[in-house]
PDB file of N, CA and C in Angstrom:
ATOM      1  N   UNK A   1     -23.855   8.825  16.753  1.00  0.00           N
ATOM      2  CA  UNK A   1     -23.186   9.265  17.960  1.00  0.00           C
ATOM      3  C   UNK A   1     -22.088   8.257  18.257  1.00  0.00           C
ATOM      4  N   UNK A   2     -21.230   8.714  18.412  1.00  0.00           N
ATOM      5  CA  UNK A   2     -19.716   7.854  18.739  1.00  0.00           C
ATOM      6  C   UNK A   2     -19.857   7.468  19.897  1.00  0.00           C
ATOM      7  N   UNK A   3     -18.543   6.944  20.696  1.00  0.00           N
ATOM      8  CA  UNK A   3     -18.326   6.081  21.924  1.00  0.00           C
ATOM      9  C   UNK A   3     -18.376   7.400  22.647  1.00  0.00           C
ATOM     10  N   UNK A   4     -17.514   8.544  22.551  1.00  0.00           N
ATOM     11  CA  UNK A   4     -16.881   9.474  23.472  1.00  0.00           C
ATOM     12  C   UNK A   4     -18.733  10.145  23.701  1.00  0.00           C
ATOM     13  N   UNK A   5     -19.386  10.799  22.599  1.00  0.00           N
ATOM     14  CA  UNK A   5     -20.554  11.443  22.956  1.00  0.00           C
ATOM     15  C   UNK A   5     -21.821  10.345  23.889  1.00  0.00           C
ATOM     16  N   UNK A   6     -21.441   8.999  24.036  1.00  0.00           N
ATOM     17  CA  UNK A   6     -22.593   8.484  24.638  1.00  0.00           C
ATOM     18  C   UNK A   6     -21.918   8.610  25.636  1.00  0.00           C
ATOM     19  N   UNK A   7     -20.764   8.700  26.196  1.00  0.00           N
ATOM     20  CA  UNK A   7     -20.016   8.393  27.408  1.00  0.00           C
ATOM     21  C   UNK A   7     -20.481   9.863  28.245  1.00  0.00           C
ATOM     22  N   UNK A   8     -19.916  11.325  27.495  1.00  0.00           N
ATOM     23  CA  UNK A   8     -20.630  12.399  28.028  1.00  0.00           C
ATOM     24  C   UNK A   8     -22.165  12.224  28.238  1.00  0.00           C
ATOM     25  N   UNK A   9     -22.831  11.774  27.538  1.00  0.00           N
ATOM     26  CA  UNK A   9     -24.337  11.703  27.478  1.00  0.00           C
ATOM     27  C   UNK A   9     -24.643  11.432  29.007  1.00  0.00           C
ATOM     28  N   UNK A  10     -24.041  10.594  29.608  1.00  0.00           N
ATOM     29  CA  UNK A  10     -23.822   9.694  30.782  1.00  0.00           C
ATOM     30  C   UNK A  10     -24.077  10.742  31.906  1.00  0.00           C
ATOM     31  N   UNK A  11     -22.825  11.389  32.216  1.00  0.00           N
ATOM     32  CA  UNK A  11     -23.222  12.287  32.597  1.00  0.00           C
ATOM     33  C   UNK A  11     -23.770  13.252  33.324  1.00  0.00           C
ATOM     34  N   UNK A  12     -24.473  13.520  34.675  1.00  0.00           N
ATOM     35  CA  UNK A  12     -25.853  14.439  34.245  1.00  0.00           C
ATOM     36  C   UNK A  12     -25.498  15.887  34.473  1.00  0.00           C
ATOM     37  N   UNK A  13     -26.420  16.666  34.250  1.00  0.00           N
ATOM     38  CA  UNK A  13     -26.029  17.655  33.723  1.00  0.00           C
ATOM     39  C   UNK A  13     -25.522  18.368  32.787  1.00  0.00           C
ATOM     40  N   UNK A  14     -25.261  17.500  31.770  1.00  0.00           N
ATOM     41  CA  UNK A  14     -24.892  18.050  30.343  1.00  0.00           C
ATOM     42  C   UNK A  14     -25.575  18.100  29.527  1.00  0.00           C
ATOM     43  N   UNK A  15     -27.073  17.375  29.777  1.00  0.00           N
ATOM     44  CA  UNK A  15     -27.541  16.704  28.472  1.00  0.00           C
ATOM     45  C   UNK A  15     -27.944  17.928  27.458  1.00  0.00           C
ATOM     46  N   UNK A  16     -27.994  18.991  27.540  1.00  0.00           N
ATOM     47  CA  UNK A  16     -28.859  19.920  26.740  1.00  0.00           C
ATOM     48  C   UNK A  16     -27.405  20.366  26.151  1.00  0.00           C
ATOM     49  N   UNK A  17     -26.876  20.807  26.649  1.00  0.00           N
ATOM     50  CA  UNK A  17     -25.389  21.578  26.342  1.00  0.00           C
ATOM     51  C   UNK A  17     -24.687  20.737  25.013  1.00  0.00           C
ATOM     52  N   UNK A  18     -24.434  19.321  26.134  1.00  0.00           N
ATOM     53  CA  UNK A  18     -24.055  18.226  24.857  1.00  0.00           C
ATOM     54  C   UNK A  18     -24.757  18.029  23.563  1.00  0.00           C
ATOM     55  N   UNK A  19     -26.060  17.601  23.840  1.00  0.00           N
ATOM     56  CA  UNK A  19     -27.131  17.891  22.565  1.00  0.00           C
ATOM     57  C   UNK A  19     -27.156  18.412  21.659  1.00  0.00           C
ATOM     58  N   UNK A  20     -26.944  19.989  21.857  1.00  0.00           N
ATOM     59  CA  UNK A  20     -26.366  21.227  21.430  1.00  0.00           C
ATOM     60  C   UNK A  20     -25.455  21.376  20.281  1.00  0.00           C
ATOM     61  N   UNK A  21     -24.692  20.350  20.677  1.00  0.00           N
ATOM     62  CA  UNK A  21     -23.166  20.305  20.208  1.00  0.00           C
ATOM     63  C   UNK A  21     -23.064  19.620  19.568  1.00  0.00           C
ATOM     64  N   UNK A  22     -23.331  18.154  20.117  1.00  0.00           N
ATOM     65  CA  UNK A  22     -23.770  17.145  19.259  1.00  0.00           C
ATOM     66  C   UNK A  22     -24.252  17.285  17.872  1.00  0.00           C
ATOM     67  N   UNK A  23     -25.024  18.053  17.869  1.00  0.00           N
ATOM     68  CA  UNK A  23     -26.211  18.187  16.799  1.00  0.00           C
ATOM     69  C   UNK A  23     -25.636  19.171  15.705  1.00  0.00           C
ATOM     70  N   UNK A  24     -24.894  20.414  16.603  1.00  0.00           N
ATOM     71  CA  UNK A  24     -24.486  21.446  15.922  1.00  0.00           C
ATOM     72  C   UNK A  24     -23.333  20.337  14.907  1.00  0.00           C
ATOM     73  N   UNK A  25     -22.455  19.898  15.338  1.00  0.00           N
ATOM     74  CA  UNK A  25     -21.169  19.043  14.436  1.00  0.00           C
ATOM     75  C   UNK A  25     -21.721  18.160  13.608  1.00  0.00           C
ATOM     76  N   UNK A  26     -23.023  17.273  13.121  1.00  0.00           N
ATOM     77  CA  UNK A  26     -23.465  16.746  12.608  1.00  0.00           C
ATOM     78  C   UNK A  26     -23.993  17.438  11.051  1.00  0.00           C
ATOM     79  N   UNK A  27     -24.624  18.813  11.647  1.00  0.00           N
ATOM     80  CA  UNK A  27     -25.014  19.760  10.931  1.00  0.00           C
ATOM     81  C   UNK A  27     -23.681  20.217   9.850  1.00  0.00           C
ATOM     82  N   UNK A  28     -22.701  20.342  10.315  1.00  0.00           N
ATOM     83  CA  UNK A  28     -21.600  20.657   9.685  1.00  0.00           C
ATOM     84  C   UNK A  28     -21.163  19.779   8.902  1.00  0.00           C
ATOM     85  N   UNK A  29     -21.126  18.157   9.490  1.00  0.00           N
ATOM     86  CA  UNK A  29     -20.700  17.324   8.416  1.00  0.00           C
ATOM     87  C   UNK A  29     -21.370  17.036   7.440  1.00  0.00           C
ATOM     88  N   UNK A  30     -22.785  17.551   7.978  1.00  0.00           N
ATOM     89  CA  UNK A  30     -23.693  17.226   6.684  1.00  0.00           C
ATOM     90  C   UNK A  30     -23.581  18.352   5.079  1.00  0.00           C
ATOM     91  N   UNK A  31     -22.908  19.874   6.042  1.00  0.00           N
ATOM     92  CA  UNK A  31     -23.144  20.690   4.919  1.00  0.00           C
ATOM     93  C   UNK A  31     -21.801  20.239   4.056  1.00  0.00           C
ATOM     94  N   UNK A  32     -20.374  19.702   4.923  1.00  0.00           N
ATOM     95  CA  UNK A  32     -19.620  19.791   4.173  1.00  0.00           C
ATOM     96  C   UNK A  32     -19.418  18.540   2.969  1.00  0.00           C
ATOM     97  N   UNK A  33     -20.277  17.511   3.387  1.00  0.00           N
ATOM     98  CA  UNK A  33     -20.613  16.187   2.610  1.00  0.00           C
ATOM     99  C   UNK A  33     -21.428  17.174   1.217  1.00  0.00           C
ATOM    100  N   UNK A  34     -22.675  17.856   2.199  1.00  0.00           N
ATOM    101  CA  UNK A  34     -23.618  18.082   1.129  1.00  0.00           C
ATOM    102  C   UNK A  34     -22.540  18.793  -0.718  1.00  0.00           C
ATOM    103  N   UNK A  35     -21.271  20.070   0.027  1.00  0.00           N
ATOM    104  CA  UNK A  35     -20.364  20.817  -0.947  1.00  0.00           C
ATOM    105  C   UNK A  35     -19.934  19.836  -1.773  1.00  0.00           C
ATOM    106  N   UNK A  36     -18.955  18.624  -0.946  1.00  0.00           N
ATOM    107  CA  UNK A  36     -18.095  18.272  -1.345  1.00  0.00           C
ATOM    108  C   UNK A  36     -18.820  17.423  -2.567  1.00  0.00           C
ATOM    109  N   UNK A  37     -20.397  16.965  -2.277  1.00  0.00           N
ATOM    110  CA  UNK A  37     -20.923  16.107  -3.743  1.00  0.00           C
ATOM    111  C   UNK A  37     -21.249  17.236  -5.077  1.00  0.00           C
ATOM    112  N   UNK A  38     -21.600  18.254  -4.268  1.00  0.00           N
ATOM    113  CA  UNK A  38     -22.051  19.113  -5.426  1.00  0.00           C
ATOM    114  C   UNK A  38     -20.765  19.905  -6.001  1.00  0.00           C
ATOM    115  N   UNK A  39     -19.590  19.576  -5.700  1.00  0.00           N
ATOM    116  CA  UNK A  39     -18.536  20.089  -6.542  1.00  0.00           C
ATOM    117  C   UNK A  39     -18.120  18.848  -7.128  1.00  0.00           C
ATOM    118  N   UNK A  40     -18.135  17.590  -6.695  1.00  0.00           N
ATOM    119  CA  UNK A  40     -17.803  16.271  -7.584  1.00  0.00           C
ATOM    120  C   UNK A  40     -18.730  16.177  -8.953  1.00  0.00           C
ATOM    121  N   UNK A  41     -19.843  16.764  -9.065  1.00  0.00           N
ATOM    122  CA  UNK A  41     -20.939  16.270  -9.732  1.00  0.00           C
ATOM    123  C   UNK A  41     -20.833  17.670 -10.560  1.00  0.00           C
ATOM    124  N   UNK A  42     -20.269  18.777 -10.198  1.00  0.00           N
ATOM    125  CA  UNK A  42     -19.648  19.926 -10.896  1.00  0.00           C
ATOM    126  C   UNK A  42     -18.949  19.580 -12.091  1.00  0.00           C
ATOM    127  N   UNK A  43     -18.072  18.942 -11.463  1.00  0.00           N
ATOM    128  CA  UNK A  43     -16.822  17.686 -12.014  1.00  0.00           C
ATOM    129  C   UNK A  43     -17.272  17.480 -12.717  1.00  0.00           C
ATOM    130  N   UNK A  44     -17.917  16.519 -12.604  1.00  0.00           N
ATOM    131  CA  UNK A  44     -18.436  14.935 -14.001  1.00  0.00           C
ATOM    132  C   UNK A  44     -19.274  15.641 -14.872  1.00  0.00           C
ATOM    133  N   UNK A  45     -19.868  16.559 -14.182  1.00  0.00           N
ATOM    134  CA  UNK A  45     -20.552  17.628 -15.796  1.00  0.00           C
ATOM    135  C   UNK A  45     -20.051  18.192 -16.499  1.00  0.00           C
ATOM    136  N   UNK A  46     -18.875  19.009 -16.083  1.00  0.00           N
ATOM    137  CA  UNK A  46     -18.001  19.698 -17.206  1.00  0.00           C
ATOM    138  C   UNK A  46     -17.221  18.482 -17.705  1.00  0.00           C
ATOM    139  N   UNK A  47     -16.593  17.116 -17.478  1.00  0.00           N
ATOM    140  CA  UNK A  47     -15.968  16.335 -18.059  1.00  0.00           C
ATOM    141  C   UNK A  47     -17.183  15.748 -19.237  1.00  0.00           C
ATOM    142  N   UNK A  48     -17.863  15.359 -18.408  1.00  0.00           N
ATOM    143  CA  UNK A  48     -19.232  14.909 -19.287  1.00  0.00           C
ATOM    144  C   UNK A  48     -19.208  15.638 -20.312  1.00  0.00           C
ATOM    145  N   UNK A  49     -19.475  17.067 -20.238  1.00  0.00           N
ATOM    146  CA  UNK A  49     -19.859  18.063 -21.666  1.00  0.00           C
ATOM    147  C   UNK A  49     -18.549  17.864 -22.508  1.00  0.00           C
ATOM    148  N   UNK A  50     -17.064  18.171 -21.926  1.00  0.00           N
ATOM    149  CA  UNK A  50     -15.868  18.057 -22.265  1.00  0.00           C
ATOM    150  C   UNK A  50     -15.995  16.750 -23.608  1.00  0.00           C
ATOM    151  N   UNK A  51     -16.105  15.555 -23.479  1.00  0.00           N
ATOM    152  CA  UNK A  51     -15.998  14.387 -23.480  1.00  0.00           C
ATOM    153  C   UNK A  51     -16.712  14.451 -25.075  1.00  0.00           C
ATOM    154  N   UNK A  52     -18.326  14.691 -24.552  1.00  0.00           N
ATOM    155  CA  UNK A  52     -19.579  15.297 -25.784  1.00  0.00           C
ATOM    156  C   UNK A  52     -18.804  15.987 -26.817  1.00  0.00           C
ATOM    157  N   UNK A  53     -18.181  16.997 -26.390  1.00  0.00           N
ATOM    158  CA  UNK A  53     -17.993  18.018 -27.646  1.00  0.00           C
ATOM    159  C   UNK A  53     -16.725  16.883 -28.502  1.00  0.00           C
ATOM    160  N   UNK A  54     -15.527  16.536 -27.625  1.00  0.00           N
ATOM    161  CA  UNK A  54     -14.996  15.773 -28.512  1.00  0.00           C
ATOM    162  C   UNK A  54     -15.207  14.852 -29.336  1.00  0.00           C
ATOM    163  N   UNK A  55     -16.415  13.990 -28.738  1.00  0.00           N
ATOM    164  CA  UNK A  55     -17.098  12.672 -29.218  1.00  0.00           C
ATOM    165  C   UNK A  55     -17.454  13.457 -30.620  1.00  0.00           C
ATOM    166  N   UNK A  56     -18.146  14.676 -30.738  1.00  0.00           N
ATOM    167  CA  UNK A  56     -19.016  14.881 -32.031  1.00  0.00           C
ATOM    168  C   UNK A  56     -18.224  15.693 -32.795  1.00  0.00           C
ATOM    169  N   UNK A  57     -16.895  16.309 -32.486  1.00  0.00           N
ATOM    170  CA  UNK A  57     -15.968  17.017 -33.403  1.00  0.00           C
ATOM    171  C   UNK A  57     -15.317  15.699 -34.056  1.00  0.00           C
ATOM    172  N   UNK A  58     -15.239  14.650 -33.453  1.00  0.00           N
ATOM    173  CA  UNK A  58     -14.138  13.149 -34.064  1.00  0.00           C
ATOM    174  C   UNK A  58     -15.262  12.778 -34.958  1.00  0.00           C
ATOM    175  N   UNK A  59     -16.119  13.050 -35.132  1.00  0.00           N
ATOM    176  CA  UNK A  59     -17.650  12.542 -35.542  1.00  0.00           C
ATOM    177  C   UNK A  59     -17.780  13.103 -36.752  1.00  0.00           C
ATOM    178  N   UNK A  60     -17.327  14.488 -36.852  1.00  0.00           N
ATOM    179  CA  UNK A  60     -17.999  15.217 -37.831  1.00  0.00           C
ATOM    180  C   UNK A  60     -18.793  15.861 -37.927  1.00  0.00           C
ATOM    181  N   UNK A  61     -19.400  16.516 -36.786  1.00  0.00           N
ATOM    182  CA  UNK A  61     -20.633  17.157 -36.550  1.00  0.00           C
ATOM    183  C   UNK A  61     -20.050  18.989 -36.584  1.00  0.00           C
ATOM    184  N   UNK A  62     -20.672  19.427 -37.402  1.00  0.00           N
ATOM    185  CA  UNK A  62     -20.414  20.614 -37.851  1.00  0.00           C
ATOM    186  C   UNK A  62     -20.507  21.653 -36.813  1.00  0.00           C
ATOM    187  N   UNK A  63     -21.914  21.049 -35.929  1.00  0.00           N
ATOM    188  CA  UNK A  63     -22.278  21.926 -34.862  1.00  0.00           C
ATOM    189  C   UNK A  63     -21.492  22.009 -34.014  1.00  0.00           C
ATOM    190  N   UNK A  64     -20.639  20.895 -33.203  1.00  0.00           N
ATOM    191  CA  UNK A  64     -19.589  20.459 -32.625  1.00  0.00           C
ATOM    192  C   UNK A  64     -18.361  22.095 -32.750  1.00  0.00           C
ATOM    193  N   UNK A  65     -17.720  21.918 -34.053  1.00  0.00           N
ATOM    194  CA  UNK A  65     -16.646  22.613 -34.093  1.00  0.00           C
ATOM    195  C   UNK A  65     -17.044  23.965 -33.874  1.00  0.00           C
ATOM    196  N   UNK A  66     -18.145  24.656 -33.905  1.00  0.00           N
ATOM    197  CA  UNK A  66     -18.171  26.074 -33.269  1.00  0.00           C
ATOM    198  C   UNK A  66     -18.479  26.526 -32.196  1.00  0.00           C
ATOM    199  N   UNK A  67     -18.713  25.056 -31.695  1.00  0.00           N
ATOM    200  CA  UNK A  67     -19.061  25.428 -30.043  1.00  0.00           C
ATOM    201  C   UNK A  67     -17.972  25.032 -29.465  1.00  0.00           C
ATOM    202  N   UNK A  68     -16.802  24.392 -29.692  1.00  0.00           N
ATOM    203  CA  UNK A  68     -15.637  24.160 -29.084  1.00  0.00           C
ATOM    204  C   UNK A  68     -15.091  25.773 -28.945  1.00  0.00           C
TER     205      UNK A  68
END
């Protein structure tokens, strides 16, 4: 909770409303944290596999060149 939400907290009469809200925007940063790792990690897997197939076509691996 930041400076501005303890300051409303203060208050009275808000507390449920604020709460509310509070909680609801937290929820959001959490889902958009939660996207933003699972498309980074999207990322590093297709580079990861990317990376693999080259490693074993420079290699010589037979299996390599038909799965490229």
């Amino acid at each position: 909770m930041g400076l501005k939400e303890f300051a409303r907290s203060l208050v009275p009469g808000n507390d449920g409303a604020l709460a509310q809200q509070i909680q609801q925007a937290e929820q959001q940063k959490a889902q958009k944290k939660a996207k933003q790792q699972a498309a980074k990690r999207e990322a590093d897997r297709k580079r990861n596999a990317k990376a693999h197939r080259e490693r074993l076509a420079r290699e010589g691996n037979k299996d390599a060149r038909w799965r490229s």
